[in-house]
Every structure is written in structure tokens, then in C-alpha cells.
Protein backbone atom coordinates (compact mmCIF):
# COMPACT_ATOMS: atom_id res chain seq x y z
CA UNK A 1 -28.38 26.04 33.73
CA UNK A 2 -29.11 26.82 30.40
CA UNK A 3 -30.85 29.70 29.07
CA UNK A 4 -34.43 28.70 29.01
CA UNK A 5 -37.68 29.32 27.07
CA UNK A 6 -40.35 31.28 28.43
CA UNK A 7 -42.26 28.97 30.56
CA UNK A 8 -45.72 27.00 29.34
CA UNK A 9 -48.33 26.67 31.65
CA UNK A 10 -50.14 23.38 31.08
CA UNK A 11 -53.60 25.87 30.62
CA UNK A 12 -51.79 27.23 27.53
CA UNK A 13 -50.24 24.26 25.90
CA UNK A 14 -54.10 22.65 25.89
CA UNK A 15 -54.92 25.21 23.95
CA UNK A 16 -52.52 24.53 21.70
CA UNK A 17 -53.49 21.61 20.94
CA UNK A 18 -57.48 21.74 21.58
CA UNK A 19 -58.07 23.05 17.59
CA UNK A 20 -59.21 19.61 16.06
CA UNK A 21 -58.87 17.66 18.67
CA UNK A 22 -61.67 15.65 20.78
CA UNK A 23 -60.66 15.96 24.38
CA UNK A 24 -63.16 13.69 25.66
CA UNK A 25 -63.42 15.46 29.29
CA UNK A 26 -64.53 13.71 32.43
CA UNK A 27 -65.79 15.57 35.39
CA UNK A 28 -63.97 13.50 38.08
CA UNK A 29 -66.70 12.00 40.43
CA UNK A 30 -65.89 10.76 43.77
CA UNK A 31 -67.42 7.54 43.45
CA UNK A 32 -65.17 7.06 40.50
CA UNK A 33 -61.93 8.85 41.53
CA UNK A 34 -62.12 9.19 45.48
CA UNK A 35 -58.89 6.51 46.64
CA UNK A 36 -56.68 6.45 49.80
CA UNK A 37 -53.27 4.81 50.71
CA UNK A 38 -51.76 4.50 54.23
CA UNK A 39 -47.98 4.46 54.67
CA UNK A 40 -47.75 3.66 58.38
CA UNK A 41 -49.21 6.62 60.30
CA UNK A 42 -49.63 8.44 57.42
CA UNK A 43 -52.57 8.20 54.63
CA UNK A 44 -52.70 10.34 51.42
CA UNK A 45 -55.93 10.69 49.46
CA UNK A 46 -56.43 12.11 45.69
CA UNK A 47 -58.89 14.40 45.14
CA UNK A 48 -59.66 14.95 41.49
CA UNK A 49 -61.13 17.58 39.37
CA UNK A 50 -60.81 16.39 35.76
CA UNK A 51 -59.36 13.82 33.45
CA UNK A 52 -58.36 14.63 29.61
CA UNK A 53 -56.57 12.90 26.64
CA UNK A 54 -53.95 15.59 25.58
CA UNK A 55 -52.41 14.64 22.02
CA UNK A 56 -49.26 13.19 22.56
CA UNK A 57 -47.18 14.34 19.47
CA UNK A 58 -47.72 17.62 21.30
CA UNK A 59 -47.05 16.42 24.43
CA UNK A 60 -43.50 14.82 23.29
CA UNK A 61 -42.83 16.46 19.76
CA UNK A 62 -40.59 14.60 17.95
CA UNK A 63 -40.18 11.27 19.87
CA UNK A 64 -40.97 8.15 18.51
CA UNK A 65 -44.69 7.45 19.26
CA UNK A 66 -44.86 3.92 18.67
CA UNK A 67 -43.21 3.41 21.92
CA UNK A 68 -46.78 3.98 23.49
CA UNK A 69 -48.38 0.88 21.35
CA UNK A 70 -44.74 -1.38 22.33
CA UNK A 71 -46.22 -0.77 25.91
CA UNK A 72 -49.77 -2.10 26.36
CA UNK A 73 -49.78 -1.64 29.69
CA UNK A 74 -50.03 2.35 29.34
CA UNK A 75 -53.91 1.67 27.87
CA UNK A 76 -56.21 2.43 29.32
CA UNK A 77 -55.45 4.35 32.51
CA UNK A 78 -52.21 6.27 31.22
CA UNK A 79 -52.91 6.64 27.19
CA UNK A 80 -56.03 6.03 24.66
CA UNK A 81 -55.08 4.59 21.39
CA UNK A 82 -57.98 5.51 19.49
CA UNK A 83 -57.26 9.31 19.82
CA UNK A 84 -53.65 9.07 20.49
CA UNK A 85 -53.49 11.05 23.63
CA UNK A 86 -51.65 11.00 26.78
CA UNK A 87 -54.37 11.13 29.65
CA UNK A 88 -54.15 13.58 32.08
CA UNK A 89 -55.68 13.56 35.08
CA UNK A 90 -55.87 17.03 37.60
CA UNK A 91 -55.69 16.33 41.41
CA UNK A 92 -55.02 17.80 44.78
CA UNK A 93 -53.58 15.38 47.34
CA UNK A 94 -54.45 15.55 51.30
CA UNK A 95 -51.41 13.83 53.22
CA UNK A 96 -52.60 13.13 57.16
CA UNK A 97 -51.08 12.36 59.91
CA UNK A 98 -52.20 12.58 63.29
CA UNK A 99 -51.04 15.92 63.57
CA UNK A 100 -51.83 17.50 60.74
CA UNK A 101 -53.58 18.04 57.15
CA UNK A 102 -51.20 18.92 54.40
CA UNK A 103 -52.80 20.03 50.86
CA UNK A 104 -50.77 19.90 47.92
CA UNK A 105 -51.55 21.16 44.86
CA UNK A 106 -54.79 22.69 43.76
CA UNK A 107 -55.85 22.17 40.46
CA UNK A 108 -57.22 25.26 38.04
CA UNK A 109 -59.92 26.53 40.55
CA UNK A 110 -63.01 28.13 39.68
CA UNK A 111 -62.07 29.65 36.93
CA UNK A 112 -61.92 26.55 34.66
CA UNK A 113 -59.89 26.68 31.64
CA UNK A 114 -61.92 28.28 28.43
CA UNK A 115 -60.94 25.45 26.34
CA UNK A 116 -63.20 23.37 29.06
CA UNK A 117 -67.07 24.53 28.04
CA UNK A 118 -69.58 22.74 30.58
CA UNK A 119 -66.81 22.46 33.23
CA UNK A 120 -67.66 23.65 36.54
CA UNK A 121 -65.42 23.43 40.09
CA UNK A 122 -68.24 21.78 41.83
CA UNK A 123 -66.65 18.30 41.20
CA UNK A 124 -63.59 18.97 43.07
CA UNK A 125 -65.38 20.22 45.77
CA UNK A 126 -67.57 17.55 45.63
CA UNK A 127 -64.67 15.06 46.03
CA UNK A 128 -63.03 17.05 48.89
CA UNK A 129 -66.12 16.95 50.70
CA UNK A 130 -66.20 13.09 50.01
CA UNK A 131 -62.28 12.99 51.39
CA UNK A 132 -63.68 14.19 54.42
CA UNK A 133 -61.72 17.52 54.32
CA UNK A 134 -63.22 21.10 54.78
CA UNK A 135 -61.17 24.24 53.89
CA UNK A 136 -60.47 25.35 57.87
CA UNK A 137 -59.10 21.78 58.65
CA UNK A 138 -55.70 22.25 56.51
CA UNK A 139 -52.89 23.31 58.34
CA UNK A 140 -50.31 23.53 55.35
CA UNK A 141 -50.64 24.10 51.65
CA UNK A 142 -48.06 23.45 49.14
CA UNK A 143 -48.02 23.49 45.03
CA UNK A 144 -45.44 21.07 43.85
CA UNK A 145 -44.97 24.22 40.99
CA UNK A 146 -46.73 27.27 39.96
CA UNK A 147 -48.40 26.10 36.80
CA UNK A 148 -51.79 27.58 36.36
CA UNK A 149 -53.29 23.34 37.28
CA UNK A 150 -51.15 23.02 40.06
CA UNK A 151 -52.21 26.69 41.85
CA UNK A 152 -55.95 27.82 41.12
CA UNK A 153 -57.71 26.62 44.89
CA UNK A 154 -55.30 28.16 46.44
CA UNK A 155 -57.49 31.38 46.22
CA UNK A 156 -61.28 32.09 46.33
CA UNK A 157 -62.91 34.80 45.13
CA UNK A 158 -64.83 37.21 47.92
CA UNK A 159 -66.72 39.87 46.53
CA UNK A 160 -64.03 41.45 43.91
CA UNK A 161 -60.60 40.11 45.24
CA UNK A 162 -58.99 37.09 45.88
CA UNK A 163 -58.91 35.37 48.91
CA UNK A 164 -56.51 31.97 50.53
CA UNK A 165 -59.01 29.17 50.06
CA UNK A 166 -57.54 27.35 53.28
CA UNK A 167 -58.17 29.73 55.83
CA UNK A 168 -56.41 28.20 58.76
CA UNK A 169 -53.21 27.24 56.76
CA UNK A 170 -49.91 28.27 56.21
CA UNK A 171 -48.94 28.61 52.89
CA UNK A 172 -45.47 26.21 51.91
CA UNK A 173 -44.16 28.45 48.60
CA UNK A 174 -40.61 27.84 47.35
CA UNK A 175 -38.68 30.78 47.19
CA UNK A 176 -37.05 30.17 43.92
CA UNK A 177 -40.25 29.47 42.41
CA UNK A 178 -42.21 33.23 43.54
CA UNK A 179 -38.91 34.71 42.16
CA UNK A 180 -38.93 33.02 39.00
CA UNK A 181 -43.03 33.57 38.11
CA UNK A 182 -42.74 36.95 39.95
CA UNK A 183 -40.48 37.97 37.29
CA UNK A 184 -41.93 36.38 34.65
CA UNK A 185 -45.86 37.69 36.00
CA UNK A 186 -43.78 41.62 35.84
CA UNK A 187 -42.46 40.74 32.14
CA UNK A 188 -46.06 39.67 31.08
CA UNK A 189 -45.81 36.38 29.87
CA UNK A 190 -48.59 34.18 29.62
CA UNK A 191 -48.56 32.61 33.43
CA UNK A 192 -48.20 36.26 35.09
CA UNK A 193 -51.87 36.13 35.15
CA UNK A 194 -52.37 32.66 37.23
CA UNK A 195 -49.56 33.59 39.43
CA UNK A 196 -51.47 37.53 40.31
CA UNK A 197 -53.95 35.24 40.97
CA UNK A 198 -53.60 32.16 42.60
CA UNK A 199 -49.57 33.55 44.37
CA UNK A 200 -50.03 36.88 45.10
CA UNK A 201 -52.82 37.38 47.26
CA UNK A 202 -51.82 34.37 48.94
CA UNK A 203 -48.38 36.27 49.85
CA UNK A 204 -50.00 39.62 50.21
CA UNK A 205 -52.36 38.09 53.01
CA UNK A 206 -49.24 36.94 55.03
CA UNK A 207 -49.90 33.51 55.16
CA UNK A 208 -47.12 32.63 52.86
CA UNK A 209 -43.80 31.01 54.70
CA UNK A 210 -41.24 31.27 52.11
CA UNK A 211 -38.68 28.02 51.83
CA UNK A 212 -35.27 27.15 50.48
CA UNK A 213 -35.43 23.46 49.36
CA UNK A 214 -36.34 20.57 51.69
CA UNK A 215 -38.67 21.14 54.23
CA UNK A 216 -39.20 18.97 57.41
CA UNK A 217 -42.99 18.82 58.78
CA UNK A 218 -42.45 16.22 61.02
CA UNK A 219 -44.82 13.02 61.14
CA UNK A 220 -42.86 11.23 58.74
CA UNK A 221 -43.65 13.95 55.90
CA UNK A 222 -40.83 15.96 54.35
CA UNK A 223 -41.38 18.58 51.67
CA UNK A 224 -38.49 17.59 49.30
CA UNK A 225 -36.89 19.81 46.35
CA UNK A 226 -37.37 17.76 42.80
CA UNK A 227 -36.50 21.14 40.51
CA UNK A 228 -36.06 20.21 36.72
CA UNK A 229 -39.50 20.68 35.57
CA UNK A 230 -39.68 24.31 37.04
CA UNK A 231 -36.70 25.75 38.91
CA UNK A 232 -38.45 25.45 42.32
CA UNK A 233 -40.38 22.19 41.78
CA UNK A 234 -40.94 20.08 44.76
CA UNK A 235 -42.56 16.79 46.21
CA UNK A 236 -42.90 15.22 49.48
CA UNK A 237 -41.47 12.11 50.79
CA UNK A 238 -43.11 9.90 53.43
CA UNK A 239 -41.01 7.83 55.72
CA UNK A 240 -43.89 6.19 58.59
CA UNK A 241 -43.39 2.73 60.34
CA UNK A 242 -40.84 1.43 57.68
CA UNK A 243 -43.31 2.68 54.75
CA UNK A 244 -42.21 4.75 52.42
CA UNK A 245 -44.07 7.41 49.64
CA UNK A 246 -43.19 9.91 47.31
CA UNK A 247 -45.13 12.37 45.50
CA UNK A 248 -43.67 13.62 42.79
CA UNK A 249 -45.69 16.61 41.26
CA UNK A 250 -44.66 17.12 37.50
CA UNK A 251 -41.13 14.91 37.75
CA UNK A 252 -43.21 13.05 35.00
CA UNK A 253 -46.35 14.01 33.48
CA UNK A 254 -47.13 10.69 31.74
CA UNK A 255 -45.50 6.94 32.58
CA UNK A 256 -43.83 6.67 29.19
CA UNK A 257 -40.97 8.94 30.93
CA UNK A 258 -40.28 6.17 33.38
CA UNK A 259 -39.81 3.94 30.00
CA UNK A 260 -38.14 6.79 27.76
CA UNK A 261 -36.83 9.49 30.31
CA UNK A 262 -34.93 10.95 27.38
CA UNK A 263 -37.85 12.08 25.56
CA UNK A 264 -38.26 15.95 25.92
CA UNK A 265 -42.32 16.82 27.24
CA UNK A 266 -43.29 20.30 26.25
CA UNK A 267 -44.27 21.34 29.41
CA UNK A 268 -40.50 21.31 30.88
CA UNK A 269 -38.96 24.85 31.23
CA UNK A 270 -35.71 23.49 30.61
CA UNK A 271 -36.24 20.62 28.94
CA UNK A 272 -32.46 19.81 29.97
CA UNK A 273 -33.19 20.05 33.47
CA UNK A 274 -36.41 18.00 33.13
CA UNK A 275 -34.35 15.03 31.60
CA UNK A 276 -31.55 15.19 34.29
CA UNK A 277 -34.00 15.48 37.32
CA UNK A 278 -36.10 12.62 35.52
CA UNK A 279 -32.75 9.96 35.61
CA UNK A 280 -32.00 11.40 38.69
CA UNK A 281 -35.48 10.37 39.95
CA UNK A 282 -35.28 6.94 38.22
CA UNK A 283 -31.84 5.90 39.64
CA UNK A 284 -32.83 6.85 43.41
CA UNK A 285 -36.56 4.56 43.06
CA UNK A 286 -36.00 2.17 40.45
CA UNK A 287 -36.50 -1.14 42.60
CA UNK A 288 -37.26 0.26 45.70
CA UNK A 289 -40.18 -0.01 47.95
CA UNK A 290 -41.07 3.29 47.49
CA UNK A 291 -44.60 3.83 46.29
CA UNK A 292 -44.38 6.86 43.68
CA UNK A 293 -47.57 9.54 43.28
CA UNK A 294 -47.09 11.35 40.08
CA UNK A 295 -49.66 14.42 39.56
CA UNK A 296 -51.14 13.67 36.50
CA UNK A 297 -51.41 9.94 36.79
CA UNK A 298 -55.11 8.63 36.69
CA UNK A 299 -56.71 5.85 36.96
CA UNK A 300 -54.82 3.52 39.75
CA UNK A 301 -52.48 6.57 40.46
CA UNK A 302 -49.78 4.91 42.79
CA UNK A 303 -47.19 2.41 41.69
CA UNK A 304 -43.85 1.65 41.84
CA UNK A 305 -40.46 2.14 39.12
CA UNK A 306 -39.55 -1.85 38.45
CA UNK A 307 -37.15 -3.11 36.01
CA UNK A 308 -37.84 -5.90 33.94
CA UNK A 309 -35.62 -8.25 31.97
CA UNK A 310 -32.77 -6.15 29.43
CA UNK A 311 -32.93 -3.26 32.14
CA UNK A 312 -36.12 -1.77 30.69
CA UNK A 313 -38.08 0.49 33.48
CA UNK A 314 -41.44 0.06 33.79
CA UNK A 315 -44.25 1.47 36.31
CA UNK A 316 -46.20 -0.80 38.04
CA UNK A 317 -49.92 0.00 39.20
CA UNK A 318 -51.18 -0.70 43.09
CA UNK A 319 -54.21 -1.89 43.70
CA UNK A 320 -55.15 0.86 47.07
């Protein structure tokens, strides 16, 4: 692996690029947002917390743009023209089976970005309540990574400390990934304070099982190691009755990777790794039924990797 640069948390890259820039936020609403898919026995539902354009010459410095208007198909879920921004959208997903309730990922929390004025957490509690899913009824809780929009409901605040948010679970954290924001949280860089937050107390509570790449959790559901974007990145694969999912966390943060893979996103900490785990990715799904989640994908979310005529990858939308 190569030596990498210190590692941008999505949180500070925004505010990068929020000086000038019209963001257009959208507090997610379940009556807009709230969508479920069922692969066999099991079903996975998005709940969202906010959508945003994010400019994407900061997003992908130094690729060439026009690629976005040679692909339609991107507006208007996945890009807007008239700002020239990737849209992001920030989502938790519940995977059940008759078993069990797995959360994974979490979103900034309640302490909402300061780069966000007027945003509150209420909406994403809002739309868990309208998945039908309390706090108490998740057995296991995952973050794909430790970015600070992947980790921040994994805590609550009681009184003056931090507290797990899912009471009754047990914690999924990849070991590579405490070690690697551990260290960088003891060095002081700029996601040391997400991960004392949202990591920490989480481990510190002993609730926090510690894992080495894949995980089985039985049911069909399979945590499964996708490093590149951090070193201990991870998704999970569903395998139920012949139907098959995989969410992907930050593998890709907009679909113009599926089309360009090479391009380099800021938000990779090695944006070698990100590119190899990215063609990796593409050469195990491309033209298989395999319904792909990615975690910042809005609007109809799930699709699948085709190729079309000259070899050219493209991601397909599903109607849930």
C-alpha cells in the first residue's frame, strides 16, 4: 500500500467546498425518501437524513467533467446541471430477516454539520420511525467506514457523555478500521474528533465485537470486506431464495465511477486503493443479477452495473 494522505472526512471536504457554493439542502422526508426492497427472505429499507449537491470539480479534481453532460441519465437523481454538483444523499440502511435487524451506517447524528444551518436530526428519526424500527429492536450495528456521515447515530448524548444509540445491539466494528482512526484520533487530525465520539464510547461500553474481514450473520446476510476507500471498509452481501444484494458503502460515492472508475474522488484515502477496489467491484457485478446499494445514491437508490454496446458500464435504476 502506498503511503497515504491524512484521511478526509466527508464533514470536512463540504466545507471545503461550501464558500460560494449553493448547496440546496433537503431535509429527507419519509414520504419522499422512505423505500424498501425484498431479496427473498430478506428486505432492506433506506432511511435518509439529507440530500446535497456537492461541487463536482471538488469531488473529482482534475477529471474531465463533461463526462457528466455525455451521460443524461445521471440528471436528475445522481447530478444537477445547473449547479454542477454531484448529489449526495446521507442514509442508514435496516437489513431484516426473520431473525434479526441489522443497522448499517448512521449518518452525522445530532450534531449536524455547521456548514448545515436550519438542519436538525429530527428527519432521520422521523424516517426510522416511518421504517417501523425503534432503537431497542436492532440486534447488530455496522458502519461500512468511520467517516464522520457514516458514524454519528451510533451514539446519543445522556446528560454530558455519550451513549450507544441501539441499546440492545452489538456493535460490528472492523478491526483495521478502530486501529487506523484510533491512531489517527491520538495524532489529532481532523476525524479524531468524530471517532472520540461516535467509536469510542461505543467500544468503551463493551458492546463493540471487533472483526477481521468477512463476517457471516446468517439469514442470507454476510458482512463482506470492500477496503479501498478506507483500509477497513466493508459492505454486506445478501444471498436469500436465489436473490442476491449488495451494499456497498463508499465503493462509489457517485455513479459516474461505474462509467469512469479511473477518476480519483477526493474522499478516497488512497486514492490508489479506491481505483483498484472500484475495478475490482465492477468486474465481480458488471452483468450480474446482483442489485447494488451504494451509500450516497439518492433518488431510486438500487440498480444494477450493465454494459452497453462498445463495453461502456452503466448503472441502471430499479423501480422498488
Amino acid at each position: 500500500m502506498q503511503a497515504s494522505a491524512p484521511v478526509l472526512s466527508r464533514r470536512h471536504a463540504l466545507a471545503l467546498g461550501a464558500a460560494g457554493f449553493a448547496f440546496g439542502l433537503k431535509p429527507a422526508r419519509a414520504a419522499d425518501y422512505q423505500r424498501s426492497w425484498t431479496f427473498g427472505d430478506v428486505t432492506v429499507s433506506r432511511v435518509v437524513e439529507m440530500s446535497a449537491p456537492y461541487p463536482a470539480d471538488k469531488a473529482f479534481p482534475g477529471a474531465a467533467l463533461e463526462a457528466f453532460d455525455e451521460n443524461p441519465w445521471l440528471v436528475p437523481h445522481f447530478y444537477d446541471p445547473k449547479v454542477k454538483g454531484v448529489i449526495f444523499t446521507y442514509q442508514a440502511w435496516i437489513v431484516r430477516t426473520p431473525k434479526m435487524v441489522l443497522l448499517m451506517d448512521g449518518g452525522f447524528g445530532e450534531a449536524m454539520p455547521k456548514e448545515r444551518p436550519g438542519m436538525t436530526a429530527e428527519s432521520f428519526l422521523d424516517n426510522l420511525k416511518a421504517a417501523k424500527v425503534a432503537p431497542d429492536q436492532v440486534n447488530y450495528a455496522m458502519n461500512s467506514h468511520f467517516h464522520s456521515d457514516h458514524i454519528g447515530w451510533n451514539t446519543r448524548r445522556d446528560g454530558d457523555k455519550r451513549v450507544p444509540m441501539w441499546g440492545k445491539a452489538r456493535y460490528l466494528f472492523d478491526r483495521t478500521e478502530v486501529e487506523f482512526f484510533a491512531k489517527a484520533a491520538a495524532a489529532g487530525q481532523p476525524m479524531g474528533a468524530s471517532f472520540n465520539v461516535s467509536i469510542k464510547p461505543v467500544i468503551d461500553a463493551g458492546v463493540a465485537d471487533l472483526i477481521d474481514g468477512d463476517r457471516d450473520l446468517g439469514d442470507g446476510v454476510r458482512i463482506l470486506a470492500l477496503p479501498g476507500h478506507t483500509p477497513g471498509h466493508h459492505g454486506v452481501a445478501i444471498d436469500s431464495k436465489g436473490k442476491r444484494a449488495v451494499l456497498c458503502g463508499d465503493l462509489f460515492h457517485s455513479p459516474i465511477e461505474i462509467v469512469h472508475p479511473e477518476w480519483d474522488v477526493v474522499f478516497d484515502y488512497d486514492k490508489n486503493e479506491g481505483r483498484k477496489a472500484r475495478n475490482k467491484f465492477l468486474d465481480q457485478y458488471t452483468d450480474v443479477d446482483v442489485t447494488i446499494f451504494a451509500a450516497h445514491f439518492g433518488g431510486p437508490t438500487a440498480g444494477k452495473i450493465v454494459s452497453e454496446k462498445g463495453g461502456k458500464r452503466v448503472f441502471k435504476t430499479l423501480v422498488p
